[in-house]
Protein backbone atom coordinates (compact mmCIF):
# COMPACT_ATOMS: atom_id res chain seq x y z
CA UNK A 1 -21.28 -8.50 4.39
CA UNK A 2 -17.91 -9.82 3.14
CA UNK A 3 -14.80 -7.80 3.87
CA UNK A 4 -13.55 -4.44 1.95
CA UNK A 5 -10.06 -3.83 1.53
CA UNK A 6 -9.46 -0.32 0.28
CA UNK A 7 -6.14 0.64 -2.07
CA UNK A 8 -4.88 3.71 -3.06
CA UNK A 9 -2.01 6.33 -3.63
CA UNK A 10 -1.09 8.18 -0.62
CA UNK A 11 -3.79 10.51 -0.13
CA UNK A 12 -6.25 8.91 -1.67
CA UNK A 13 -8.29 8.47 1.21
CA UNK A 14 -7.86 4.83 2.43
CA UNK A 15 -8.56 5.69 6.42
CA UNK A 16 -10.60 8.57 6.01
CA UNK A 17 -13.16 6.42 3.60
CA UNK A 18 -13.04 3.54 5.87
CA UNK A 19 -13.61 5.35 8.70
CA UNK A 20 -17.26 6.42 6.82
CA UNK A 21 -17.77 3.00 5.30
CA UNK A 22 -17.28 1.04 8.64
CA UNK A 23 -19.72 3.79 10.40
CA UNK A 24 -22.38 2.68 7.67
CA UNK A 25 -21.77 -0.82 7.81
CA UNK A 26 -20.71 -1.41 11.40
CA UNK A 27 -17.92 -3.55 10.31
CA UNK A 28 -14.57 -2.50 12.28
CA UNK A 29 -12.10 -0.19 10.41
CA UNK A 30 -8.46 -1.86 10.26
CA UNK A 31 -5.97 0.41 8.79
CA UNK A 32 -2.89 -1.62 8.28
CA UNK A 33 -0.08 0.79 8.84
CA UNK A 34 -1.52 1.31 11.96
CA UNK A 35 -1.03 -2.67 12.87
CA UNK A 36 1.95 -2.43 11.06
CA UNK A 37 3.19 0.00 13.77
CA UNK A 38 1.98 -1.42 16.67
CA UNK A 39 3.82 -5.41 15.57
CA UNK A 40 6.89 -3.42 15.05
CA UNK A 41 6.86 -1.08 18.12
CA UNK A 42 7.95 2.08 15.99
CA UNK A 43 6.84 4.40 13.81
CA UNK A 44 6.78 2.89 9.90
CA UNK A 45 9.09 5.70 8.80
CA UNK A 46 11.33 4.71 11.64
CA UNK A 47 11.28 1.10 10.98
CA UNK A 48 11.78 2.40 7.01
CA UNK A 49 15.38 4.16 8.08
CA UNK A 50 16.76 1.82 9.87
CA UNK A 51 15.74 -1.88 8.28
CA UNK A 52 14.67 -0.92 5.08
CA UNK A 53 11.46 -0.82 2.34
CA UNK A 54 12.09 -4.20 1.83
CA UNK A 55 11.67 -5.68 5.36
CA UNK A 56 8.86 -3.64 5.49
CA UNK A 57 7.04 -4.92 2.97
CA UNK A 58 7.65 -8.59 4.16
CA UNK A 59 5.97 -7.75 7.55
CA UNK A 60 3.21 -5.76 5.85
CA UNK A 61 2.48 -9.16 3.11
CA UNK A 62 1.86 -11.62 6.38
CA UNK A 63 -0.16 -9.00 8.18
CA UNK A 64 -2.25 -8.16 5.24
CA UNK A 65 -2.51 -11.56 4.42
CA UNK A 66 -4.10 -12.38 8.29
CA UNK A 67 -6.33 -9.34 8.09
CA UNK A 68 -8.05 -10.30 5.01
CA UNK A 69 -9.06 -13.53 5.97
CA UNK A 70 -11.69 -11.39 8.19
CA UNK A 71 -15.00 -9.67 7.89
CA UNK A 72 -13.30 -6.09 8.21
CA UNK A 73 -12.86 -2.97 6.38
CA UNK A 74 -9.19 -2.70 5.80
CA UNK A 75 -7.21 0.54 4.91
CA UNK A 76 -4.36 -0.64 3.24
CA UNK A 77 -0.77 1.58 2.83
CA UNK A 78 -0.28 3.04 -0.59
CA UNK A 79 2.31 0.67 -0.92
CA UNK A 80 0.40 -2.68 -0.15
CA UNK A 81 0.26 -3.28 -4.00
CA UNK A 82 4.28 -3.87 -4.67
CA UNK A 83 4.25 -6.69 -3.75
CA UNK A 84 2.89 -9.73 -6.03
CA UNK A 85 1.85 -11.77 -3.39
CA UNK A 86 -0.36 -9.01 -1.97
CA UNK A 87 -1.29 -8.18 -5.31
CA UNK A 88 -3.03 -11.80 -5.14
CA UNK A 89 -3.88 -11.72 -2.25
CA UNK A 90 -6.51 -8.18 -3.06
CA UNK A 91 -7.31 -9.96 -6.20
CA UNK A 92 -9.33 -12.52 -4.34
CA UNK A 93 -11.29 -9.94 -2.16
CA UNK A 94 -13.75 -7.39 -2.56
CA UNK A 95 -11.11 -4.52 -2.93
CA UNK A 96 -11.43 -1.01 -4.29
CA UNK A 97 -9.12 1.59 -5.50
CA UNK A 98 -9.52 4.89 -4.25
CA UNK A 99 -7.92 7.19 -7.35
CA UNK A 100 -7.50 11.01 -7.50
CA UNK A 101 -5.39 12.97 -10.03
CA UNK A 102 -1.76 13.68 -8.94
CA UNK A 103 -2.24 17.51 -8.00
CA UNK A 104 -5.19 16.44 -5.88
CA UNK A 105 -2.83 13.37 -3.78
CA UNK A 106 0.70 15.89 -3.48
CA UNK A 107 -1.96 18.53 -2.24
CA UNK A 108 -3.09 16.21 0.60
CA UNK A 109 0.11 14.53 1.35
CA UNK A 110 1.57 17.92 1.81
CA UNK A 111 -1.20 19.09 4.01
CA UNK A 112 -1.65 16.17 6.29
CA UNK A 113 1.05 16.57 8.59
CA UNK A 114 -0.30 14.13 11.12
CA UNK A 115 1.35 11.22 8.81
CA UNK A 116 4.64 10.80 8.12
CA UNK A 117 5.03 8.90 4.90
CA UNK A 118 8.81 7.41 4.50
CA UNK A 119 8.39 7.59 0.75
CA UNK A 120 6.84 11.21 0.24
CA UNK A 121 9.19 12.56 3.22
CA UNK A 122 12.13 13.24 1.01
CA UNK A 123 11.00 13.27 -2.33
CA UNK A 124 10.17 16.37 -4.86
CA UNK A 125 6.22 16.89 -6.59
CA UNK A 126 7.79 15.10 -9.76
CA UNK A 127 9.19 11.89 -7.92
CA UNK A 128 5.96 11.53 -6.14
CA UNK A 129 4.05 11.90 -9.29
CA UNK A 130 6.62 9.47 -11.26
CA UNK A 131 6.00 6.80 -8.69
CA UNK A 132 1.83 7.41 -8.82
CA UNK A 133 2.96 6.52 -12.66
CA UNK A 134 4.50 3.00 -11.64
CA UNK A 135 1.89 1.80 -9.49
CA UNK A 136 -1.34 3.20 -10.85
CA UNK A 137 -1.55 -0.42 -13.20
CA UNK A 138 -0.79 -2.19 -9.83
CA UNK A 139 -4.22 -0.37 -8.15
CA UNK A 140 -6.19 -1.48 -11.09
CA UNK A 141 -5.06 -4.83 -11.57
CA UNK A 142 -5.37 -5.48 -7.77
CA UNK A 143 -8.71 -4.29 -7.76
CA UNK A 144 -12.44 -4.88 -8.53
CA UNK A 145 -14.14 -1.58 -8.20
CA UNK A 146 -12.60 1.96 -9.06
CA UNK A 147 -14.02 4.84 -7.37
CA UNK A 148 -12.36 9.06 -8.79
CA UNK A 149 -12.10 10.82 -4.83
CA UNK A 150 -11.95 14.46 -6.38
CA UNK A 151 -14.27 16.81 -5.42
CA UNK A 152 -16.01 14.33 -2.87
CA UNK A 153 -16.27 13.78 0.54
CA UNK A 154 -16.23 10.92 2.41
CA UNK A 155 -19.83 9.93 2.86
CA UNK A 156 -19.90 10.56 -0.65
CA UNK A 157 -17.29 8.04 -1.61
CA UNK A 158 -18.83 5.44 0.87
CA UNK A 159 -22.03 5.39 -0.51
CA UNK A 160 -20.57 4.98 -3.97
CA UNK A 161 -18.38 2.09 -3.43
CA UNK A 162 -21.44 0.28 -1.36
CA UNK A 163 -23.46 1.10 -4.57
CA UNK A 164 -21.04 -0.56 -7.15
CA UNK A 165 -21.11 -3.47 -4.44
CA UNK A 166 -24.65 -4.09 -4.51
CA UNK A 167 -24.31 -4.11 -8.49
C-alpha cells in the first residue's frame, strides 16, 4: 500500500484519523508536528514565538518532504499547505483532505486543550474562520480525495477514505 498523507484545518482530524487508518492498515502513523517538535527540541508554539511562522515552515517543507518519500500514514499540520513547495510535494501523493464546517473545527480547537496551536492561541472565532477561508482552495488543490468529518467518527472516516482509494 502506497503512503497517505492526510491535510486538513485544525481540527479536522489529521492524528485522530491516522491513528484509525494506520490500525487498519498496519502502516505506522507519522504526525508531523510531532517530528517537527522533536528536530527542534521545543514545543511548535514555542519555536513559533521566538523564530517565527516563517522558519517554521522552512523546517516543516524538508521534513515533510523526507517523510513522504515513505510507505507511512502522515498527519500533516493544518498549515503544511502554505507553502508551494509542499503544496507539490502532496500533489504527487496519495493525499486526502479531511474538511468539516467552521463551527464544527473552532468547536474542537477550543475543546482540545492537549494542543496548543500558535495560530488559534490568540486569535478570535472570526479570524480563525477568515483564515479556514484562505486556505480551504489550498486543501483542495493539494489533494486527491475529499472526505466531510461531521457527524463521524474515526473508524468511520477511515473506512471511507480506504474506500475512495480502492476506487
Amino acid at each position: 500500500m502506497k503512503s497517505i498523507l492526510l491535510i486538513g484545518f485544525m481540527g479536522a482530524g489529521k492524528s485522530t484519523v491516522g491513528k484509525e487508518l494506520s490500525r487498519i492498515t498496519g502502516l505506522p502513523l507519522v504526525d508531523l508536528d510531532e517530528k517537527i517538535s522533536k528536530k527542534i527540541q521545543m514545543p511548535i508554539h514555542q519555536y513559533f514565538d521566538e523564530f517565527g511562522e516563517k522558519n517554521f515552515r522552512v523546517i516543516e517543507s524538508k521534513l515533510l518532504e523526507e517523510f513522504s518519500q515513505q510507505e507511512i500514514i502522515l498527519a500533516t499540520g493544518g498549515g503544511a499547505v502554505v507553502q508551494m513547495e509542499n503544496r507539490t510535494i502532496l500533489k504527487k501523493q496519495t493525499t486526502v483532505y479531511l474538511s468539516a464546517d467552521s463551527q464544527t473545527l473552532i468547536q474542537r480547537i477550543r475543546a482540545d486543550k492537549s494542543h496548543i496551536r500558535p495560530l488559534a492561541q490568540n486569535s478570535t472565532d472570526d479570524q480563525l474562520v477568515k483564515l479556514l477561508v484562505q486556505r480551504e482552495q489550498l486543501y483542495q488543490k493539494s489533494a486527491n480525495i475529499t472526505i466531510y468529518t461531521q457527524g463521524k467518527n474515526q473508524e468511520e472516516i477511515a473506512r471511507e477514505i480506504l474506500k475512495k482509494l480502492k476506487k
